[in-house]
Structure formats: structure tokens, C-alpha cells
N, C-alpha and C. Protein backbone atom coordinates (compact mmCIF):
# COMPACT_ATOMS: atom_id res chain seq x y z
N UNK A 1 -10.97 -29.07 -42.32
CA UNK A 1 -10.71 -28.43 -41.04
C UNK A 1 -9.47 -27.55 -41.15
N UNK A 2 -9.38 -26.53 -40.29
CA UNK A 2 -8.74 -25.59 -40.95
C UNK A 2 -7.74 -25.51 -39.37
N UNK A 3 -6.49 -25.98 -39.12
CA UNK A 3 -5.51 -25.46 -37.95
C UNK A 3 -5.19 -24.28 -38.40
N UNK A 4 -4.96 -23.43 -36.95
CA UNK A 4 -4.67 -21.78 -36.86
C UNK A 4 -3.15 -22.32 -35.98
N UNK A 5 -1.65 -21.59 -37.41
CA UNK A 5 -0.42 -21.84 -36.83
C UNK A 5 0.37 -20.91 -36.16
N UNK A 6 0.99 -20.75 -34.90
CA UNK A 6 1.02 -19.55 -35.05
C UNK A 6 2.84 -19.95 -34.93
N UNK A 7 3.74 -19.06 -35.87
CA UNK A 7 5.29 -19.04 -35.39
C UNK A 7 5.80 -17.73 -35.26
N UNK A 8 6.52 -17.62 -34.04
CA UNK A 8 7.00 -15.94 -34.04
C UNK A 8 8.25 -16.52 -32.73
N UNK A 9 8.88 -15.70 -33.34
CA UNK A 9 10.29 -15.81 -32.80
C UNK A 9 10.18 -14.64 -31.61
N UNK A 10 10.49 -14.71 -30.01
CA UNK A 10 9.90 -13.93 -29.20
C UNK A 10 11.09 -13.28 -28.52
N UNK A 11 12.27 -14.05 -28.93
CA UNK A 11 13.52 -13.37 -28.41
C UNK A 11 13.52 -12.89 -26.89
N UNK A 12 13.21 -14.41 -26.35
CA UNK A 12 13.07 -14.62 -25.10
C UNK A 12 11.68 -14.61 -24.35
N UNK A 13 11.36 -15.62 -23.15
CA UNK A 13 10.67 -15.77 -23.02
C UNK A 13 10.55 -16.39 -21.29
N UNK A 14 11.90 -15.75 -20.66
CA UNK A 14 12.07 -16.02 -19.07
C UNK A 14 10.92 -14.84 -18.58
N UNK A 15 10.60 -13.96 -18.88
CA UNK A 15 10.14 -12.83 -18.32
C UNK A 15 8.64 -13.11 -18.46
N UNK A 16 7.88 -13.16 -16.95
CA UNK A 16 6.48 -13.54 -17.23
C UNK A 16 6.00 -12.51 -17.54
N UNK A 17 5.97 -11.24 -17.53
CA UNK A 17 4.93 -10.36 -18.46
C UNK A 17 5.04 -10.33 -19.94
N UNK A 18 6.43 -10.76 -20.11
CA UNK A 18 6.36 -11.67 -21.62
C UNK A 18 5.38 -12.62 -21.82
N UNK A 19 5.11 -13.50 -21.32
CA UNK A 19 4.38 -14.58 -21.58
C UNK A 19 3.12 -13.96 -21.13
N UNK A 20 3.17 -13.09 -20.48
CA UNK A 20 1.26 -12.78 -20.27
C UNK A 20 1.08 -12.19 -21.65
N UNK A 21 2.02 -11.56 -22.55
CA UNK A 21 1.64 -10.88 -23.93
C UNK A 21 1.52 -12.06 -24.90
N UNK A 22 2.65 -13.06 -25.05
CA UNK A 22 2.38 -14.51 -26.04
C UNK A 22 0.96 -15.11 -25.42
N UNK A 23 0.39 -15.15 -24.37
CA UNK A 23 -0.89 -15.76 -24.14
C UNK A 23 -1.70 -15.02 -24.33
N UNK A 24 -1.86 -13.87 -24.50
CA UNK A 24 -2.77 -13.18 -24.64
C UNK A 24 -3.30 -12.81 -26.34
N UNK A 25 -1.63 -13.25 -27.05
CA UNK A 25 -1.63 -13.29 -28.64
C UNK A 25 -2.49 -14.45 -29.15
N UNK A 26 -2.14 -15.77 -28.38
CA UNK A 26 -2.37 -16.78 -28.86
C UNK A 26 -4.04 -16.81 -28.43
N UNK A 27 -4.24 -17.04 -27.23
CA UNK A 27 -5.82 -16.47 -27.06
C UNK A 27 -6.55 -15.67 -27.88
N UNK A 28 -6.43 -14.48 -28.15
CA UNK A 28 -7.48 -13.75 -29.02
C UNK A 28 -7.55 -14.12 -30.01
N UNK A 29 -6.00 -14.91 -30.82
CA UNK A 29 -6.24 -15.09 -32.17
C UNK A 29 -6.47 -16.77 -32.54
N UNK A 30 -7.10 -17.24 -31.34
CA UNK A 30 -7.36 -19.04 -31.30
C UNK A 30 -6.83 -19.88 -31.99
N UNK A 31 -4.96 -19.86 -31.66
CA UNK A 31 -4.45 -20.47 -32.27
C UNK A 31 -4.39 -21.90 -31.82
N UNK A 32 -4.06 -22.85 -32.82
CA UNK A 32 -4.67 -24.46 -32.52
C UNK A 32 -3.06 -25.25 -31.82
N UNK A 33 -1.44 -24.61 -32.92
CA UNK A 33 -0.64 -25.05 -32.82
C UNK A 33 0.45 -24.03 -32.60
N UNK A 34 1.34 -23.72 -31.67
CA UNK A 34 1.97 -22.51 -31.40
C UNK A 34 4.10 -22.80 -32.04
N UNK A 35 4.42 -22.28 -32.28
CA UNK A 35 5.87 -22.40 -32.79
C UNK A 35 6.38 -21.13 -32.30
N UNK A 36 7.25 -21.09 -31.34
CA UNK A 36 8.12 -20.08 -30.07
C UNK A 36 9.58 -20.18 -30.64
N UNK A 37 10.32 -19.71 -31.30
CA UNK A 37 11.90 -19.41 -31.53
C UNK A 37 12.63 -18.68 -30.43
N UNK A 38 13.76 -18.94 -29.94
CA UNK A 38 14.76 -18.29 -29.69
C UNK A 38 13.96 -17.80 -28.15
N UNK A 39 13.80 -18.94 -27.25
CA UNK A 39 13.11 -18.89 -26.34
C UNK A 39 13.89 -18.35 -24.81
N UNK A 40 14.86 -18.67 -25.31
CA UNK A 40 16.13 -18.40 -24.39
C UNK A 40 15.92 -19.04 -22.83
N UNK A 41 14.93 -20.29 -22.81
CA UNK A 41 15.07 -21.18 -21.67
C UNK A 41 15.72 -22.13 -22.20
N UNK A 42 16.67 -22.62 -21.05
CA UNK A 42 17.67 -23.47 -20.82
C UNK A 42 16.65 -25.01 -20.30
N UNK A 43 16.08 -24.58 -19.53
CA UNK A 43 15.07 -26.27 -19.30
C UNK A 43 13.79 -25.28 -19.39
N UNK A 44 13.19 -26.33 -20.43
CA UNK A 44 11.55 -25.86 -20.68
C UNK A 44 10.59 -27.04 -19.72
N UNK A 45 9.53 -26.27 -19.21
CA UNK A 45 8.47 -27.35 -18.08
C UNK A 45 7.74 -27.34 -18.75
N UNK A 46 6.72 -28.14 -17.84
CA UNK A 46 5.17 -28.10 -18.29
C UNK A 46 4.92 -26.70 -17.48
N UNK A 47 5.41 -26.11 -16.62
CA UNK A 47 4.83 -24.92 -15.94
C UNK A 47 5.00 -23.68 -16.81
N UNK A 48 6.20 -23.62 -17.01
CA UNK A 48 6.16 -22.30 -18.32
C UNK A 48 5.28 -22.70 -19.46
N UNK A 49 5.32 -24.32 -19.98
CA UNK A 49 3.95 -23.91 -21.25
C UNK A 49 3.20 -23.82 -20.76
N UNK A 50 2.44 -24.07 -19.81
CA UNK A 50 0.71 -23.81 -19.37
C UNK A 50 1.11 -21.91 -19.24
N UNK A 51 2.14 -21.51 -18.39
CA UNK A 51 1.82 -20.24 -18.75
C UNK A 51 1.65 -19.39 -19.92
N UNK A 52 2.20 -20.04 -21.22
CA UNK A 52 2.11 -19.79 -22.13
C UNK A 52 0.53 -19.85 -23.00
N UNK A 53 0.31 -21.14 -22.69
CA UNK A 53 -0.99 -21.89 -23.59
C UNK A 53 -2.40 -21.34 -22.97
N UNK A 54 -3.05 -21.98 -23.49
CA UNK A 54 -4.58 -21.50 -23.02
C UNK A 54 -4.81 -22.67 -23.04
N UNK A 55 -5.88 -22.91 -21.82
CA UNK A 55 -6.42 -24.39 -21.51
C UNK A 55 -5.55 -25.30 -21.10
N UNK A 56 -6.32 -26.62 -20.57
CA UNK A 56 -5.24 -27.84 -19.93
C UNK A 56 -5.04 -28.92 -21.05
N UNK A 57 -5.66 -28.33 -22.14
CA UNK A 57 -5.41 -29.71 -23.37
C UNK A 57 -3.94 -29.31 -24.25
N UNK A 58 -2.86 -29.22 -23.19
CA UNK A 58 -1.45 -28.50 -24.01
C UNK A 58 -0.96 -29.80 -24.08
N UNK A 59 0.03 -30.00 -25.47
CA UNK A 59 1.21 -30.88 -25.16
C UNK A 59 2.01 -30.34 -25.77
N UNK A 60 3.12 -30.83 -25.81
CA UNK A 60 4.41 -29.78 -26.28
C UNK A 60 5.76 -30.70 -26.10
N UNK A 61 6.71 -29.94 -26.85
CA UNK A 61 7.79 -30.79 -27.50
C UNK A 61 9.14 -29.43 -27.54
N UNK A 62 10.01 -29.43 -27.00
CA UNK A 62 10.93 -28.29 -27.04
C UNK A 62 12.34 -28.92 -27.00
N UNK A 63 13.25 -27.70 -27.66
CA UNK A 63 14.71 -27.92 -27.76
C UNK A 63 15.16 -26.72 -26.45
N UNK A 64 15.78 -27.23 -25.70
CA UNK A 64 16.09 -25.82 -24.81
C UNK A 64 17.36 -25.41 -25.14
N UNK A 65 17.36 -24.36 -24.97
CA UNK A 65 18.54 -23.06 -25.30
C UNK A 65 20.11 -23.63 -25.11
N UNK A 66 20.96 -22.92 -25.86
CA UNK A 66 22.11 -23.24 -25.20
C UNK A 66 22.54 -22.18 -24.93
N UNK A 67 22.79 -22.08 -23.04
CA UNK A 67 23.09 -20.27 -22.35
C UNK A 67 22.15 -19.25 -23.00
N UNK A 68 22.53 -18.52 -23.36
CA UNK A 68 21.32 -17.52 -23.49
C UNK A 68 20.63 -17.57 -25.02
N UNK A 69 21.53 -18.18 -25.52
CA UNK A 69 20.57 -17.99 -27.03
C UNK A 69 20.04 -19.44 -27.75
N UNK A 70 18.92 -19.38 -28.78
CA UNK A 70 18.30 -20.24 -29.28
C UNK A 70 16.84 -21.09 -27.79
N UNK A 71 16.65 -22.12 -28.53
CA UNK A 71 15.29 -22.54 -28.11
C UNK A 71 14.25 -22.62 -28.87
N UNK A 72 13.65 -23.85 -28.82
CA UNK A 72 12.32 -24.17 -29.81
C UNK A 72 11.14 -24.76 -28.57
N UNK A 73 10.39 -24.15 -28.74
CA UNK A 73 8.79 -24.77 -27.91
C UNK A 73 8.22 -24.76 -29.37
N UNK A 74 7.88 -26.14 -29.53
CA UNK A 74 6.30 -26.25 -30.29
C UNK A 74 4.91 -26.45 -29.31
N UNK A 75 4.27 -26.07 -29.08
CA UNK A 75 2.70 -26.80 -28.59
C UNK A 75 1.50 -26.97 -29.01
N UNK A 76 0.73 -27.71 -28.93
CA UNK A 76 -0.43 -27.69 -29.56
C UNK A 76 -1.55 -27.97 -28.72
N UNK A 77 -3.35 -27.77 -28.95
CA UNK A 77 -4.01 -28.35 -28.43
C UNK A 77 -4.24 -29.70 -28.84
N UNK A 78 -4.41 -30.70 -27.91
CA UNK A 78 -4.36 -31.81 -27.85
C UNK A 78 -5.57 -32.49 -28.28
N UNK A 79 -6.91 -31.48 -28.15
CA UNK A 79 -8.06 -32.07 -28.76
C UNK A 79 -8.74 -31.56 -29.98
N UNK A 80 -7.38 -31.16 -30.76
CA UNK A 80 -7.15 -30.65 -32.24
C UNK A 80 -6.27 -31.66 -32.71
N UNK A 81 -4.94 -31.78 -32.64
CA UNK A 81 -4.23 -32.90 -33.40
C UNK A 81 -3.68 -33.67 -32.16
N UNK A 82 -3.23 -34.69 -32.75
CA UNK A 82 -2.80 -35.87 -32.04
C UNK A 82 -1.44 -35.94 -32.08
N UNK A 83 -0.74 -36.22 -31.38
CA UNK A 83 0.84 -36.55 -31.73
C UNK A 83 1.06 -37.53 -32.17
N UNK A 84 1.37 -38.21 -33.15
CA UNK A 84 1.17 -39.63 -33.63
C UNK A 84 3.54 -40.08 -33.61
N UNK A 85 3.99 -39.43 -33.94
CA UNK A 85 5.86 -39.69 -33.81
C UNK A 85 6.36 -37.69 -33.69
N UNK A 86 7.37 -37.63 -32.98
CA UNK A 86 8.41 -36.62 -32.80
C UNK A 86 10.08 -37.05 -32.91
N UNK A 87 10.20 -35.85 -33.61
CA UNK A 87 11.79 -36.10 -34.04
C UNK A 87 12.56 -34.88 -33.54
N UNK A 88 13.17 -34.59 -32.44
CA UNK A 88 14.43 -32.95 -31.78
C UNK A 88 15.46 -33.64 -32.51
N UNK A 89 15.93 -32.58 -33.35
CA UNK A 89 17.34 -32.17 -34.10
C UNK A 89 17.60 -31.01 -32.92
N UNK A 90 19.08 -30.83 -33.65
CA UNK A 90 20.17 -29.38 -32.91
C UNK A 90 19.13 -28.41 -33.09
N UNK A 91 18.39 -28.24 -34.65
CA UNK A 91 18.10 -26.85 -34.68
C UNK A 91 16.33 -27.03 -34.62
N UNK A 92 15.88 -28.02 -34.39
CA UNK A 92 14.60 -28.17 -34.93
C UNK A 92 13.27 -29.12 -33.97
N UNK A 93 12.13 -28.72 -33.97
CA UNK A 93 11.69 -29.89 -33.36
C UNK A 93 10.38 -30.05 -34.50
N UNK A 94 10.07 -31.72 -34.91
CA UNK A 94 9.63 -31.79 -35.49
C UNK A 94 8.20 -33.17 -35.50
N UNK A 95 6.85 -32.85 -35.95
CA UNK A 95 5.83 -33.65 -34.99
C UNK A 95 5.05 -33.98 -35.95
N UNK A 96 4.63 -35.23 -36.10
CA UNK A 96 3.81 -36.18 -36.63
C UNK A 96 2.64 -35.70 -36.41
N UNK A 97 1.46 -34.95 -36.77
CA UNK A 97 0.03 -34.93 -36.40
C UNK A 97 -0.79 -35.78 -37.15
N UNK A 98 -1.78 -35.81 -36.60
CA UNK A 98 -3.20 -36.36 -37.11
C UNK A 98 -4.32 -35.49 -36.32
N UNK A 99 -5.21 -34.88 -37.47
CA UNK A 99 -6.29 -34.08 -36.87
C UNK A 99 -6.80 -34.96 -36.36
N UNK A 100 -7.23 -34.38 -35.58
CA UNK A 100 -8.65 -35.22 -34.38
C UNK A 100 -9.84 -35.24 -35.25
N UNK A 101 -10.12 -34.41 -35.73
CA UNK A 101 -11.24 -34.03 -37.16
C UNK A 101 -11.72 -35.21 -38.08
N UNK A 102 -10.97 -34.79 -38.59
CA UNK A 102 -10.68 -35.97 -39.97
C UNK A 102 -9.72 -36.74 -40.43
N UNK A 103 -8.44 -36.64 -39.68
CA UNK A 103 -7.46 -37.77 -39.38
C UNK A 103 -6.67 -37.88 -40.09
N UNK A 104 -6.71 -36.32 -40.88
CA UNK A 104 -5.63 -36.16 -41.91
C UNK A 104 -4.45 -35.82 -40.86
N UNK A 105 -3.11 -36.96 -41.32
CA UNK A 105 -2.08 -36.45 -40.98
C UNK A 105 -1.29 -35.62 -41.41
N UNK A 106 -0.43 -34.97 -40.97
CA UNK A 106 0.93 -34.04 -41.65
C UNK A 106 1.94 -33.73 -40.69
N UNK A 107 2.77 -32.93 -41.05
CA UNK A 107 4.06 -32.62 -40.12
C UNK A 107 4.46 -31.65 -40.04
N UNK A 108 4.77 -30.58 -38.67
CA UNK A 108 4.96 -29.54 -38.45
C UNK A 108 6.82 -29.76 -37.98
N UNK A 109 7.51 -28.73 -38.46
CA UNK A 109 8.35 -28.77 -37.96
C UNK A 109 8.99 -27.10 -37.66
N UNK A 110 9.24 -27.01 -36.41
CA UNK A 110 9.44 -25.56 -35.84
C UNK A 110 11.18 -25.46 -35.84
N UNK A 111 11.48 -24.44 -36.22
CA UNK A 111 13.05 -24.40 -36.36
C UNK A 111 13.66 -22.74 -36.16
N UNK A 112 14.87 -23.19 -35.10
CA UNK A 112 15.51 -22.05 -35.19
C UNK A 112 16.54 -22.11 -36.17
N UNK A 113 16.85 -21.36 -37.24
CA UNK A 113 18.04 -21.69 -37.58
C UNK A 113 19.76 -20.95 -36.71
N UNK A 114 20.87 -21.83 -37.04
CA UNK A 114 22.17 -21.31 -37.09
C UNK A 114 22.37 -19.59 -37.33
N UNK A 115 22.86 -19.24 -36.32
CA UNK A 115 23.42 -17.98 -36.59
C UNK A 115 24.79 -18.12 -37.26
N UNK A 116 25.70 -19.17 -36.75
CA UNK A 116 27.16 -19.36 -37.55
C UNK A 116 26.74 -20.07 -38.68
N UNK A 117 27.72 -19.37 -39.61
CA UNK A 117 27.83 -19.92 -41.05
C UNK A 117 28.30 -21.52 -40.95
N UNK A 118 28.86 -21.58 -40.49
CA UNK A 118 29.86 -22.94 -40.06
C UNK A 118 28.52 -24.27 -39.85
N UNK A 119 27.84 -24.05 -38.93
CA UNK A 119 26.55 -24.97 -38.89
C UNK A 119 25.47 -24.95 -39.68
N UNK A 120 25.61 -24.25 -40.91
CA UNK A 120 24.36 -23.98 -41.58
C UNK A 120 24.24 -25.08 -42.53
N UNK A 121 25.61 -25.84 -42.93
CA UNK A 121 25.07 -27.03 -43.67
C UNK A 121 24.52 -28.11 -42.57
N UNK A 122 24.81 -28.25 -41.56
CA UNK A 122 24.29 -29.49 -40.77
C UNK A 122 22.84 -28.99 -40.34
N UNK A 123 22.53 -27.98 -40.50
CA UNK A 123 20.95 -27.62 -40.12
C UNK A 123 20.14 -27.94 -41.31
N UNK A 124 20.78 -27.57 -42.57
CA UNK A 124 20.52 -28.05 -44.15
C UNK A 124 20.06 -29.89 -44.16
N UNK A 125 21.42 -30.79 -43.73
CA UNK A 125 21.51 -31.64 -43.39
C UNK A 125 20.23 -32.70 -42.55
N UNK A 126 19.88 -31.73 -41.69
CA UNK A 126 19.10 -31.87 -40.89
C UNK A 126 17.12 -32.01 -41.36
N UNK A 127 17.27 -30.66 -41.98
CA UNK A 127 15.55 -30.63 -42.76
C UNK A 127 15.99 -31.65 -43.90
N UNK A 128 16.92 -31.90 -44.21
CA UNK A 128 16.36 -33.01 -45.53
C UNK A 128 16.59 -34.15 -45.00
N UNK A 129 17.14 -34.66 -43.40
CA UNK A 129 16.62 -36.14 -43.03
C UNK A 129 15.23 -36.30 -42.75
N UNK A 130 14.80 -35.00 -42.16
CA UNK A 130 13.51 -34.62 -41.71
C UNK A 130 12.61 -35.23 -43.13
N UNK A 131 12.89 -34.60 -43.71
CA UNK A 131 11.56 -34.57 -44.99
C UNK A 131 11.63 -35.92 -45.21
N UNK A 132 13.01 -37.02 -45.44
CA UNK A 132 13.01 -38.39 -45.44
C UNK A 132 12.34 -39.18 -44.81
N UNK A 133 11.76 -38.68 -43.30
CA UNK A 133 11.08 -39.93 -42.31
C UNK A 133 9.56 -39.93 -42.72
N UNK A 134 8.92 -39.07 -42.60
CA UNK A 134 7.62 -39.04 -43.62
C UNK A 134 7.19 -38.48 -45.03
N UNK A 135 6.36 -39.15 -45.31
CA UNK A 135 5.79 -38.87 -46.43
C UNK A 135 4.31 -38.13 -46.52
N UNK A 136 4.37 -37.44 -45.63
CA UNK A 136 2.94 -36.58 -45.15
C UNK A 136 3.12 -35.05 -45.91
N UNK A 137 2.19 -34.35 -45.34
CA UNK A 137 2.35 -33.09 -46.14
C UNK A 137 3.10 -32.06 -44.68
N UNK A 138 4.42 -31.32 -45.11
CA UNK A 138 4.79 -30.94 -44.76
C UNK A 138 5.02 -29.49 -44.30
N UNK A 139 4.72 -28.91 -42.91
CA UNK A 139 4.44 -27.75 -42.75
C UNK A 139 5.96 -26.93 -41.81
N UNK A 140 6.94 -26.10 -42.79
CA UNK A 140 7.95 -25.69 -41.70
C UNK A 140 7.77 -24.31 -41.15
N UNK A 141 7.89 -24.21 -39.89
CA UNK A 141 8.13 -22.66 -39.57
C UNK A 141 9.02 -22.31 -38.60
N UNK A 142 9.24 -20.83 -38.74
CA UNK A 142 10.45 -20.32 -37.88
C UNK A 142 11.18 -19.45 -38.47
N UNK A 143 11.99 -19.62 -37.68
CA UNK A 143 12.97 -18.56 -38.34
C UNK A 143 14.66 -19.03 -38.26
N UNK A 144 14.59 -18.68 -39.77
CA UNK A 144 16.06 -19.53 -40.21
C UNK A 144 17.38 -18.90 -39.61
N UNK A 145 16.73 -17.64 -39.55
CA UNK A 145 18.25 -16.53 -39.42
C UNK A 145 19.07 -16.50 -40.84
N UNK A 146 18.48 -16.71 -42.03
CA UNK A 146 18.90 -16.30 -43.18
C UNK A 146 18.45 -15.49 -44.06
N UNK A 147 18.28 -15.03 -45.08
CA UNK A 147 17.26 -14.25 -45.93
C UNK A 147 17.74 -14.92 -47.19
N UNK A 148 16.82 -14.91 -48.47
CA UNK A 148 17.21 -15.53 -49.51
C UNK A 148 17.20 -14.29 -50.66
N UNK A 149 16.49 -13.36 -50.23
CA UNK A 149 16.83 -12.16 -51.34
C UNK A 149 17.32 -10.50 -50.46
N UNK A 150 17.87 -9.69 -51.33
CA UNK A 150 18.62 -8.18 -50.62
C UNK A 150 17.71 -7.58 -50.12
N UNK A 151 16.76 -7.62 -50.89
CA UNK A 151 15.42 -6.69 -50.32
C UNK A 151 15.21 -6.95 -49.17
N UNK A 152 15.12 -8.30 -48.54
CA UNK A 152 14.74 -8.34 -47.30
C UNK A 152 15.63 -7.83 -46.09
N UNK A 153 16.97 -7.78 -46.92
CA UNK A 153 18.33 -7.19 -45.61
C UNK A 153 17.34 -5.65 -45.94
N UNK A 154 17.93 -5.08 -45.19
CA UNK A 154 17.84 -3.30 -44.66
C UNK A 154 18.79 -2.87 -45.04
N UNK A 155 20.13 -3.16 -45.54
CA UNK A 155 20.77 -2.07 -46.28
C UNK A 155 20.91 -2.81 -47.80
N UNK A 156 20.06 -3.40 -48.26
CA UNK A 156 19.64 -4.36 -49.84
C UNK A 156 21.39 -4.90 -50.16
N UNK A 157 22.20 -4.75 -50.84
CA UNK A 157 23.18 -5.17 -51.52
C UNK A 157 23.04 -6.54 -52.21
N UNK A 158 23.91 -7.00 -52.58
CA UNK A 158 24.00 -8.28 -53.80
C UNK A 158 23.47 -9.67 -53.37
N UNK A 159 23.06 -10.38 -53.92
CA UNK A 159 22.57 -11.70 -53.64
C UNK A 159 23.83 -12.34 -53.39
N UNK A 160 24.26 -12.99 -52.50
CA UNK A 160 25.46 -13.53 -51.38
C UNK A 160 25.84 -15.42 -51.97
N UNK A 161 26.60 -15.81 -51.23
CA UNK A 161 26.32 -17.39 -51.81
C UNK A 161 25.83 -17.90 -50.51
N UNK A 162 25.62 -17.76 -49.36
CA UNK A 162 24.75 -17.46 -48.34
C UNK A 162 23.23 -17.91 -48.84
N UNK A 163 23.11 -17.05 -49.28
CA UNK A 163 21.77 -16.67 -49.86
C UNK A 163 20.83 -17.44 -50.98
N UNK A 164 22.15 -17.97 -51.86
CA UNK A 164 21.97 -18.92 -53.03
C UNK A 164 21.86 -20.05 -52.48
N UNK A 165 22.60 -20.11 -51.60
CA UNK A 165 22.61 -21.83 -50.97
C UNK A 165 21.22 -21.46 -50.04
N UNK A 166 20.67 -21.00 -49.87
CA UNK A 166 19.39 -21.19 -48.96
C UNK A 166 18.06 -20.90 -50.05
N UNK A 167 18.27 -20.53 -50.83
CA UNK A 167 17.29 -20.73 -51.86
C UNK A 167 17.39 -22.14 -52.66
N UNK A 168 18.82 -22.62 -52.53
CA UNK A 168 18.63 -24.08 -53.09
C UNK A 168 17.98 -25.24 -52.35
N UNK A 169 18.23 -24.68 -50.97
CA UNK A 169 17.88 -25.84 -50.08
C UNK A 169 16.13 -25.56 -49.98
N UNK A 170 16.03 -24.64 -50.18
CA UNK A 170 14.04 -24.23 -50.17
C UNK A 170 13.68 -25.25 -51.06
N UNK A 171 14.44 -24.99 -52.40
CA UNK A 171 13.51 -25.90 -53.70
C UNK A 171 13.93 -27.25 -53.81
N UNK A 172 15.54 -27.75 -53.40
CA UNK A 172 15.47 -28.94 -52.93
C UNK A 172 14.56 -29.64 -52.27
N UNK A 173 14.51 -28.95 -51.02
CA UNK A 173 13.37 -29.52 -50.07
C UNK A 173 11.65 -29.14 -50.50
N UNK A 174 11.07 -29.03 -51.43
CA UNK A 174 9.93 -28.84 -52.60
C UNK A 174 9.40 -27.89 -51.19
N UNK A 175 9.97 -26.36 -50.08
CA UNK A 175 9.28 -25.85 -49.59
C UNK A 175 8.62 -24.94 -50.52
N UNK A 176 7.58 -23.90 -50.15
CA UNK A 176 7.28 -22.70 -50.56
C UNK A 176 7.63 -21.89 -49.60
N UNK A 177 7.98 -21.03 -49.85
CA UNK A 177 8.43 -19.10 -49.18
C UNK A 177 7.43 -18.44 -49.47
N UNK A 178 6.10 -18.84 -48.16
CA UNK A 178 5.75 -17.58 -48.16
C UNK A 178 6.02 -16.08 -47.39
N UNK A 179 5.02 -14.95 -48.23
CA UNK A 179 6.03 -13.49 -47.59
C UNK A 179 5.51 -13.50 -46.14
């Protein structure tokens, strides 16, 4: 069985003709499990995710903003995976599934990262307690707010120690980077 993930960082998400465009994304492209960054709500409802989601089979799990910046909504349909345990870190929210399907479990974890350098080891800190509580197959998305190679900055220059240290923590934590 195949879940459709979707993560995109929306850089806010108070504005309902915003959310008539994220529902209208997630709708056409029948996504199963949704990952929202940098949501910029301070208290997340069940009323803003239904405006978000499609259908009444939503459940959902969020970090709300602090003042205007950051925020994590994960949601999913409910008669696709199951919530079986959830874990909210500072930067992260992170969810135990089991397909409804075939009952394979795994773990999604949606993350904003640190804009200050200063918190970027405790967010580090953070995905590798994460990876410690299960032993399932592990799915992260989001957006770190880092880059690990120049190419991806816009004006390219030198590989940073920034940069080195977030490529260590990728292969520490056995992720893959995909493009």
C-alpha cells in the first residue's frame, strides 16, 4: 500500500484563502498524510484543520507557533493509518502509524527546524531521541532551515561548518536526502 506524503512549508496559514489553496493542493493530489511548516498559528483547532483537510476522517497532532514564527500541523486520514504513540518536541511532531491496510507500522516525523544557530544542536539532540523510541521505519519531513551543500544557497560559496554538522547528523541518523 502506497501513503501519498505531502510536506511543504506554507509560511503561514491564518489567512483562509490560504487554506482554500493548501485544500485544494491536498485534494487534487489525494494526499493520505499532510506535514504544514511554519504555520504561524499560535493555537491550532480542530476548526482550522478541517479547513485545511478533506473529509471528517482528520486527526492531527501540532506544535503551535511561537508569536509569529514557526508551527508544525501534521494530519492524516484516519481510515488510512492509525495513530498507534505521538511524541511534540520544541521543533518537531512526531507519530507512530500503522496502516489500516496491512498493519505495517512506521514513523512520520514533521519538523521545523531552528533558524538560530544557538538551538540547532538541541533540535539535533532532539531527532536522535526521536529515532531512539522506535524501531520502525522512519519517515522525516520538513524543513530544517539548513542546507547541506552551496549549490543549494543562491549565491553558492564554501561548504560552512553549519553545513558539515548537518550532513553529519543526516548520516548519523541513517536519513536519506532526497532532492
Amino acid at each position: 500500500m502506497k501513503i501519498k506524503i505531502l510536506s511543504w512549508n506554507v509560511r503561514g496559514a491564518n489567512d483562509s484563502e490560504k487554506r482554500k489553496i493548501i485544500k485544494s493542493v491536498i485534494k487534487s493530489n489525494k494526499v493520505d498524510v499532510v506535514c504544514l511548516q511554519e504555520t504561524k498559528i499560535k493555537d491550532m483547532s480542530t476548526g482550522i484543520v478541517r479547513s485545511l483537510g478533506v473529509g471528517r476522517h482528520i486527526d492531527w497532532r501540532a506544535i503551535n507557533s511561537k508569536g509569529a514564527a514557526g508551527g508544525v500541523l501534521v494530519f492524516w486520514d484516519n481510515r488510512v493509518v492509525d495513530l498507534l504513540e505521538v511524541e511534540e518536541g520544541m521543533f518537531s511532531v512526531s507519530c507512530l502509524f500503522k496502516n489500516c491496510m496491512d498493519g505495517m507500522r512506521w514513523v512520520f516525523t514533521g519538523v521545523y527546524g531552528p533558524v538560530c544557530n544557538r538551538d540547532r544542536e538541541v533540535f539535533w539532540e532532539e531527532l536522535g531521541s526521536i529515532k531512539g523510541l522506535w524501531r520502525d521505519p522512519w519517515c522525516v519531513g520538513g524543513d530544517f532551515n539548513m542546507i547541506r551543500y552551496s549549490e543549494e544557497r543562491s549565491r553558492g560559496g564554501e561548504l560552512s561548518a553549519s553545513m558539515r554538522r548537518f550532513t553529519e547528523v543526516v548520516e548519523d541518523l541513517e536519513l536519506r536526502d532526497y532532492p
